[in-house]
Protein backbone atom coordinates (compact mmCIF):
# COMPACT_ATOMS: atom_id res chain seq x y z
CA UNK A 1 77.68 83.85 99.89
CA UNK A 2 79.33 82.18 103.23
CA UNK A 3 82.20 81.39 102.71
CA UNK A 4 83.43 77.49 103.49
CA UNK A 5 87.02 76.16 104.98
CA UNK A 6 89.03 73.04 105.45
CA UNK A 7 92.53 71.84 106.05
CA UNK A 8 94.82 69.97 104.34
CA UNK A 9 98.62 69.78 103.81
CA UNK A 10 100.84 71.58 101.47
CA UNK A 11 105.09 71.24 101.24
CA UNK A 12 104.91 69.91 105.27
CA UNK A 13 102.25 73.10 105.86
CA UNK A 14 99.04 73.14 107.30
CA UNK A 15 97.07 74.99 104.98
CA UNK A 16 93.09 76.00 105.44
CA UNK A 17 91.68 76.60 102.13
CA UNK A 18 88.25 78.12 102.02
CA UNK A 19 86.18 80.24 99.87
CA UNK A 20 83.66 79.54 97.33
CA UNK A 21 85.40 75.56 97.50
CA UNK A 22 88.28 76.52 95.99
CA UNK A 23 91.86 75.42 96.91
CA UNK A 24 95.19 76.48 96.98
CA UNK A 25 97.19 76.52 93.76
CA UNK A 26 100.12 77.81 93.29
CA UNK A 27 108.74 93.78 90.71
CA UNK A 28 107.62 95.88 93.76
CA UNK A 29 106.25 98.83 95.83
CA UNK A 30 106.67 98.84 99.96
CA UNK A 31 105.14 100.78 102.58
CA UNK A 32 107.23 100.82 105.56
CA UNK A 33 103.86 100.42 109.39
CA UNK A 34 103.91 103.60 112.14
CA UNK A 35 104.41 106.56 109.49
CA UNK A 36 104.00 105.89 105.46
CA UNK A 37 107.72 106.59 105.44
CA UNK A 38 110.53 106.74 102.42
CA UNK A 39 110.74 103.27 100.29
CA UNK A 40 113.81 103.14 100.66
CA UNK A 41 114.29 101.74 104.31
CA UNK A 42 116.21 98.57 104.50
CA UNK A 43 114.72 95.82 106.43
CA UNK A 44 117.61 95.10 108.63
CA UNK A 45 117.34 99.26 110.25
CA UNK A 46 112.99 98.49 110.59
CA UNK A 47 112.66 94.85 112.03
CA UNK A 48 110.47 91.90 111.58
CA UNK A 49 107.69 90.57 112.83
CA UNK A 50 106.19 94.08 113.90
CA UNK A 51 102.50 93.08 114.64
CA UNK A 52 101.29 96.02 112.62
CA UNK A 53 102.87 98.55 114.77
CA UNK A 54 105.82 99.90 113.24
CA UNK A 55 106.88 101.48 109.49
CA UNK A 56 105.18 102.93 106.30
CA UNK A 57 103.78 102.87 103.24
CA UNK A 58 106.62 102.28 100.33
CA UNK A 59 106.98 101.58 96.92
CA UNK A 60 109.71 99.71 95.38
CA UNK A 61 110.45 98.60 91.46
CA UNK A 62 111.26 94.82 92.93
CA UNK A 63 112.84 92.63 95.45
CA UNK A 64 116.32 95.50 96.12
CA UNK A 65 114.01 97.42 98.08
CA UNK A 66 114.76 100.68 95.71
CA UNK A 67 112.78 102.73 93.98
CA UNK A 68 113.42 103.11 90.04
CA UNK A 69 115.49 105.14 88.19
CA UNK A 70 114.22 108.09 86.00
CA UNK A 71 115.81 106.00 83.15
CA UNK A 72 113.93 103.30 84.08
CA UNK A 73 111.06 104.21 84.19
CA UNK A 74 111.19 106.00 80.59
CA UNK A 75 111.99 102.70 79.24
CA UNK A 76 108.69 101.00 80.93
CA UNK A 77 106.55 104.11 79.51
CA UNK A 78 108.28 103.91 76.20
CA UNK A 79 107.65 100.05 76.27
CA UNK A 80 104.12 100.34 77.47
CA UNK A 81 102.86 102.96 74.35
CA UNK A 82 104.40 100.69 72.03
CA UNK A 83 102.25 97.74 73.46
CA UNK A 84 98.95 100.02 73.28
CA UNK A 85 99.88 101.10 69.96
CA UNK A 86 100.05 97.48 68.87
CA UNK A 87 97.20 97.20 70.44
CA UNK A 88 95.04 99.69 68.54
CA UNK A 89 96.12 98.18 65.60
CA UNK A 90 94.28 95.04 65.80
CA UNK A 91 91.11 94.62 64.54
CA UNK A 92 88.35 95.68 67.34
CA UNK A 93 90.35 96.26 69.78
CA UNK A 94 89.48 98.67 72.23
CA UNK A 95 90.94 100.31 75.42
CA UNK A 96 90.10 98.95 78.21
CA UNK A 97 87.37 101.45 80.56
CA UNK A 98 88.02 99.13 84.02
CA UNK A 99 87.11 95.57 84.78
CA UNK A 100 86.25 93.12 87.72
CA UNK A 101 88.88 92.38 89.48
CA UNK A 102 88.95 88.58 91.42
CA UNK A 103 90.84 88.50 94.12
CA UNK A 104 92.39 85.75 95.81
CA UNK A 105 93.33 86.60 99.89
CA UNK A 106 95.88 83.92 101.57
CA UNK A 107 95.99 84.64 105.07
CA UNK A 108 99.46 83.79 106.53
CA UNK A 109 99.04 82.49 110.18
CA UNK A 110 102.21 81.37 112.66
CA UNK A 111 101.39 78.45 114.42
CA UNK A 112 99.91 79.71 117.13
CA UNK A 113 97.12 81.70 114.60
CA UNK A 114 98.79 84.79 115.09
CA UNK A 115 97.79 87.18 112.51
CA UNK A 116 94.35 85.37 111.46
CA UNK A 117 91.96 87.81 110.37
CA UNK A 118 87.97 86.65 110.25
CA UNK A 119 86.13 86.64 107.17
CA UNK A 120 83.97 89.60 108.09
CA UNK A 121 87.15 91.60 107.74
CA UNK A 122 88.02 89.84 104.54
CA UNK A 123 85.06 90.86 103.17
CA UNK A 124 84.83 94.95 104.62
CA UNK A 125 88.33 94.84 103.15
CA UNK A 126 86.90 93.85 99.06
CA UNK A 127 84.03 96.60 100.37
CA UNK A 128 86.68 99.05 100.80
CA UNK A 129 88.72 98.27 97.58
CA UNK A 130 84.81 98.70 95.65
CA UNK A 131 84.11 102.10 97.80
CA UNK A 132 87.92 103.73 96.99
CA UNK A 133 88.27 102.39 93.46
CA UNK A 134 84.80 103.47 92.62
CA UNK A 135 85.55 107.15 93.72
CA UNK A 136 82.98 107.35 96.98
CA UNK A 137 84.63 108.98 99.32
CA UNK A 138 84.75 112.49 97.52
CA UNK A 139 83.32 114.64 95.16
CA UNK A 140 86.95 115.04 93.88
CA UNK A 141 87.42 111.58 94.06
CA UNK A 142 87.67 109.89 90.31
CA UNK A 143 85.44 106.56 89.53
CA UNK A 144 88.45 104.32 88.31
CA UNK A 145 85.75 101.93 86.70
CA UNK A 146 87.55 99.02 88.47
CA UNK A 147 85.40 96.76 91.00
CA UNK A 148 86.61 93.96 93.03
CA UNK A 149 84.86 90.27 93.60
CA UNK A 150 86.19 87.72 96.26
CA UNK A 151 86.95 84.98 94.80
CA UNK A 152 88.49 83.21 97.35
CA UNK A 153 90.36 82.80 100.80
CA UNK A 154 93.19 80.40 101.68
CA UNK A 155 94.76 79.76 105.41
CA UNK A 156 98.13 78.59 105.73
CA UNK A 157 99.64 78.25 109.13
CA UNK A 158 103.86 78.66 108.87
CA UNK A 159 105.77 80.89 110.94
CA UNK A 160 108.11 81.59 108.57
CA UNK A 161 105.48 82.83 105.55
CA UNK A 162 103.84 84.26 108.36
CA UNK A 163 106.65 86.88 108.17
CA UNK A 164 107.19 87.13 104.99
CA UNK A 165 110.35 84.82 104.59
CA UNK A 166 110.57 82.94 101.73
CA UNK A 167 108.20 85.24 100.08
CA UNK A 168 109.54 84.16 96.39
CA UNK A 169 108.58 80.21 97.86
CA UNK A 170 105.14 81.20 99.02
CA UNK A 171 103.66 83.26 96.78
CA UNK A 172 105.09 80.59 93.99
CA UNK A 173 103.09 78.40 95.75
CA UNK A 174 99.76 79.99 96.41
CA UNK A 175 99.06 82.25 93.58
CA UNK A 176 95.63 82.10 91.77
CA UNK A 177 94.74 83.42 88.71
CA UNK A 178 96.31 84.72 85.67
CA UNK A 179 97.49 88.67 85.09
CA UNK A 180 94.15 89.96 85.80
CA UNK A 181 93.54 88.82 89.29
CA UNK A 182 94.18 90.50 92.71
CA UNK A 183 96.36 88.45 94.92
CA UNK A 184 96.66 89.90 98.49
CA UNK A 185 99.32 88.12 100.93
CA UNK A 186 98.33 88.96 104.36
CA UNK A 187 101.56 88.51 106.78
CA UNK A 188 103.35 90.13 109.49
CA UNK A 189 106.44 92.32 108.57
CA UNK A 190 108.27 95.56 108.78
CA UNK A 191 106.18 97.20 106.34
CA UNK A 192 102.61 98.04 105.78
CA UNK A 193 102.52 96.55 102.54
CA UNK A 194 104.74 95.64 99.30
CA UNK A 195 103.34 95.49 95.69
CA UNK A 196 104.44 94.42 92.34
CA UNK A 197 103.91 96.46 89.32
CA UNK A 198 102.21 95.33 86.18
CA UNK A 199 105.04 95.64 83.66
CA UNK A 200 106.79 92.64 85.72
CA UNK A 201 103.95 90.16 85.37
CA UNK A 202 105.15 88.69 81.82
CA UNK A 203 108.64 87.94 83.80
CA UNK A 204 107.71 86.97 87.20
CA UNK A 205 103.80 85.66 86.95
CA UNK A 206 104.21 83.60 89.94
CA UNK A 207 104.98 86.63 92.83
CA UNK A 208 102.43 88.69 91.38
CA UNK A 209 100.20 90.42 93.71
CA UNK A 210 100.56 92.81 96.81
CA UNK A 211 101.76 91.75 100.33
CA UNK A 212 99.61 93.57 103.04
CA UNK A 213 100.34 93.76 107.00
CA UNK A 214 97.07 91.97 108.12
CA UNK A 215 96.55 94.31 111.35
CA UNK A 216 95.80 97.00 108.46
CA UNK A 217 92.53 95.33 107.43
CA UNK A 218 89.58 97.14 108.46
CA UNK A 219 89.26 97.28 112.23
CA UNK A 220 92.90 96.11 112.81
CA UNK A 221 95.39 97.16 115.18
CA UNK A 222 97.31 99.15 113.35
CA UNK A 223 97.18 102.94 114.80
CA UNK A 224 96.10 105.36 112.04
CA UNK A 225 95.96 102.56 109.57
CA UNK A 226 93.51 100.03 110.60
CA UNK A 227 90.97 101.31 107.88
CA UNK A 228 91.47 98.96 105.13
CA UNK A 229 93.55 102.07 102.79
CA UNK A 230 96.85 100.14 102.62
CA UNK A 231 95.62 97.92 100.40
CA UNK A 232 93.84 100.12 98.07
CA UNK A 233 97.59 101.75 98.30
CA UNK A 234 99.51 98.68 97.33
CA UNK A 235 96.18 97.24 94.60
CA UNK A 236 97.44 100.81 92.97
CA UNK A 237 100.89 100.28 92.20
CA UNK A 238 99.58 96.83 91.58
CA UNK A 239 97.82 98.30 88.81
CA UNK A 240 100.65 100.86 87.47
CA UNK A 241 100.54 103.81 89.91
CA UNK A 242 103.77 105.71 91.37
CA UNK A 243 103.52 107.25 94.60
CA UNK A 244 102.42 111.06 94.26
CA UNK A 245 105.95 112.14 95.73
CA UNK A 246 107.56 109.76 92.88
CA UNK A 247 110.46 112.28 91.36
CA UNK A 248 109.70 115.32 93.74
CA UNK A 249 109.42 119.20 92.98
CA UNK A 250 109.76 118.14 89.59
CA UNK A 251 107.45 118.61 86.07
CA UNK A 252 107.23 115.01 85.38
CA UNK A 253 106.67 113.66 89.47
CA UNK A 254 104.80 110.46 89.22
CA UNK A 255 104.09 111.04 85.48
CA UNK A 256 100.79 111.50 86.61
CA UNK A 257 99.29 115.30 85.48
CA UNK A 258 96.71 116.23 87.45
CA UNK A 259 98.11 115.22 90.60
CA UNK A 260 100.44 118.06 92.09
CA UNK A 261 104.36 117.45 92.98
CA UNK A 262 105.20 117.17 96.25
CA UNK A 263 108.82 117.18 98.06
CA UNK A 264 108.32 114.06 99.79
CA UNK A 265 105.71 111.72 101.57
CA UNK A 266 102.86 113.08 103.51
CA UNK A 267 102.58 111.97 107.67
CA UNK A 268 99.60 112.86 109.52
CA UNK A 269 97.02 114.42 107.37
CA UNK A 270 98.32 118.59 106.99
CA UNK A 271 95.61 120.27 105.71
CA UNK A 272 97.33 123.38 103.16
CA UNK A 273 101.01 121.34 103.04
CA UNK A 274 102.67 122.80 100.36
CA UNK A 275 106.33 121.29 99.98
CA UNK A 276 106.82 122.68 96.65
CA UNK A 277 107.01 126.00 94.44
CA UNK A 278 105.15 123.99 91.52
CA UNK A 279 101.70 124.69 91.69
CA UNK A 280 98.92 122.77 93.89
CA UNK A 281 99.19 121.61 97.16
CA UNK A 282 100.36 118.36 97.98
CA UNK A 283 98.30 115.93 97.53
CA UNK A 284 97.75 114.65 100.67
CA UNK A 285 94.36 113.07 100.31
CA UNK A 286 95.38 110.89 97.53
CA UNK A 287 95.75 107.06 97.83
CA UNK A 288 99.09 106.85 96.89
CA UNK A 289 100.73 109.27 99.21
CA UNK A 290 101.74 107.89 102.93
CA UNK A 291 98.84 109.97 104.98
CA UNK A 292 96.83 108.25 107.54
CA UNK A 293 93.94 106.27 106.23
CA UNK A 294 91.27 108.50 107.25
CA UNK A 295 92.90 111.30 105.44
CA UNK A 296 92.70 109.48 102.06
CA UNK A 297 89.89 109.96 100.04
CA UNK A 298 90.77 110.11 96.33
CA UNK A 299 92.06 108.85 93.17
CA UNK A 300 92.74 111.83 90.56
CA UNK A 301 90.97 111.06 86.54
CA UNK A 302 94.58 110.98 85.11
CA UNK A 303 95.39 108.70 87.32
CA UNK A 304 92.30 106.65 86.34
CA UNK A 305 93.75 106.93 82.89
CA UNK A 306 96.56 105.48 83.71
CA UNK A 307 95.43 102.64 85.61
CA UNK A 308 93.32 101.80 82.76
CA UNK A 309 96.08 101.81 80.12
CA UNK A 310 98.78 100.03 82.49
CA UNK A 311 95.74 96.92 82.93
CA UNK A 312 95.23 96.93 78.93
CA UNK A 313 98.77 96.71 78.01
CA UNK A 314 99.25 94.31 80.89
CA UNK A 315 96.59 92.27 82.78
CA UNK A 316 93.41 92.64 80.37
């Protein structure tokens, strides 16, 4: 279906709304752009306004830019089997096995349309999401049973959303959709993306979504990750996942099983790394490490397992 724009104002912006004639209506994980670095990078050592040529892959548990605590995250997995429990409970209730996915894409322009992406890219991007999420890019690759469906794209031209500022303010305002549906931010900053997780939707429903460096869409400008992988990253911690260096060369990692510990985040694509005496190699071909985007092929089945409990207890 082609999709359809027009302008109109919003809070003294000049918005273009398009996609299937809908309109505008109205915590995390960050990838710093040039090498899926450490999360914890603070904003002031990176930069702004980058153009897609500068930091990394992250993931952070909300707006402090840090990554959380062991503690922390026991309490969200103790809190999250007490919701599927409940859940089990009730009469005909039954896990959820993936879903469709809308997803709403706001593409934050300055005022000279910097950072405008076209639709064509737009819509390679919900191809690539489908393709990564449905496991077909390996034979080790796991299908998460997730698909994705456009359901719309909004143009706002603002310098400041453009790069992220007021990110609380913007998001607040052009969010669409309730738990369940994909909102991607496409803006200009010091990272590659930024995500929030699903256990923060009940407290913060109006910033839910992922935040994606629009030169990392597919065919972008952003060296090494111009294939459309950062947002498949940032969709999975969107949908519950660590990063697959989350903990270290320890059991427990990223409290994933199947997907081997690793010392630290992957650059490049190393075939045979091996940062840790646990067994397995690092999983350098898995979404949620920092490799390049053509090294990524894979998401593991526990993984998939996860994903699909985090979206029951959560967003179904």
């Amino acid at each position: 279906m082609r999709l359809r724009s027009r302008l109109v104002a919003l809070a003294g912006t000049t918005a273009l709304l398009g996609g299937l004639g809908l309109s505008a209506a109205p915590a995390q994980a960050v990838e710093p752009v040039a090498a899926r670095g450490a999360d914890c990078f603070d904003p002031a050592d990176i930069g702004a306004g980058t153009g897609g040529a500068a930091a990394a892959r992250g993931g952070r548990a909300g707006e402090d830019h840090r990554e959380l605590s062991a503690q922390e995250r026991a309490a969200i997995e103790k809190r999250t089997r007490a919701i599927l429990a409940a859940q089990r409970q009730q009469p005909g209730a039954t896990a959820v096995a993936g879903a469709s996915v809308p997803v709403y894409v706001h593409v934050m322009t300055d005022a000279n349309g910097n950072g405008d992406v076209t639709d064509s890219q737009v819509s390679r991007q919900i191809t690539e999401l489908n393709q990564d999420y449905a496991g077909g890019e390996s034979a080790q690759a796991s299908n998460t049973g997730f698909s994705f469906t456009l359901a719309g794209i909004d143009r706002y031209r603002n310098n400041s959303w453009h790069q992220d500022k007021q990110s609380n303010t913007y998001r607040a305002k052009t969010r669409q959709g309730g738990a369940n549906a994909l909102n991607i931010w496409l803006v200009d900053f010091a990272y590659l993306g930024v995500a929030t997780f699903p256990w923060d939707y009940a407290k913060s429903p109006k910033i839910d979504g992922i935040r994606v460096q629009y030169s990392s869409l597919p065919g972008g400008s952003a060296t090494n990750f111009n294939e459309g992988k950062t947002a498949s990253h940032e969709a999975g911690h969107w949908f519950g996942l660590y990063h697959t260096f989350q903990g270290g060369c320890t059991a427990a990692n990223d409290l994933v099983a199947d997907t081997p510990a690793q010392s630290g985040p992957t650059s490049g694509c190393p075939a045979g790394r091996d940062s840790c005496s646990l067994p397995g190699l690092d999983p350098i071909h898995n979404y949620m490490d920092y490799s390049y985007d053509s090294c990524y092929d894979q998401f593991t089945s526990d993984q998939t397992s996860r994903m699909q409990q985090m979206f029951s207890a959560y967003r179904a």
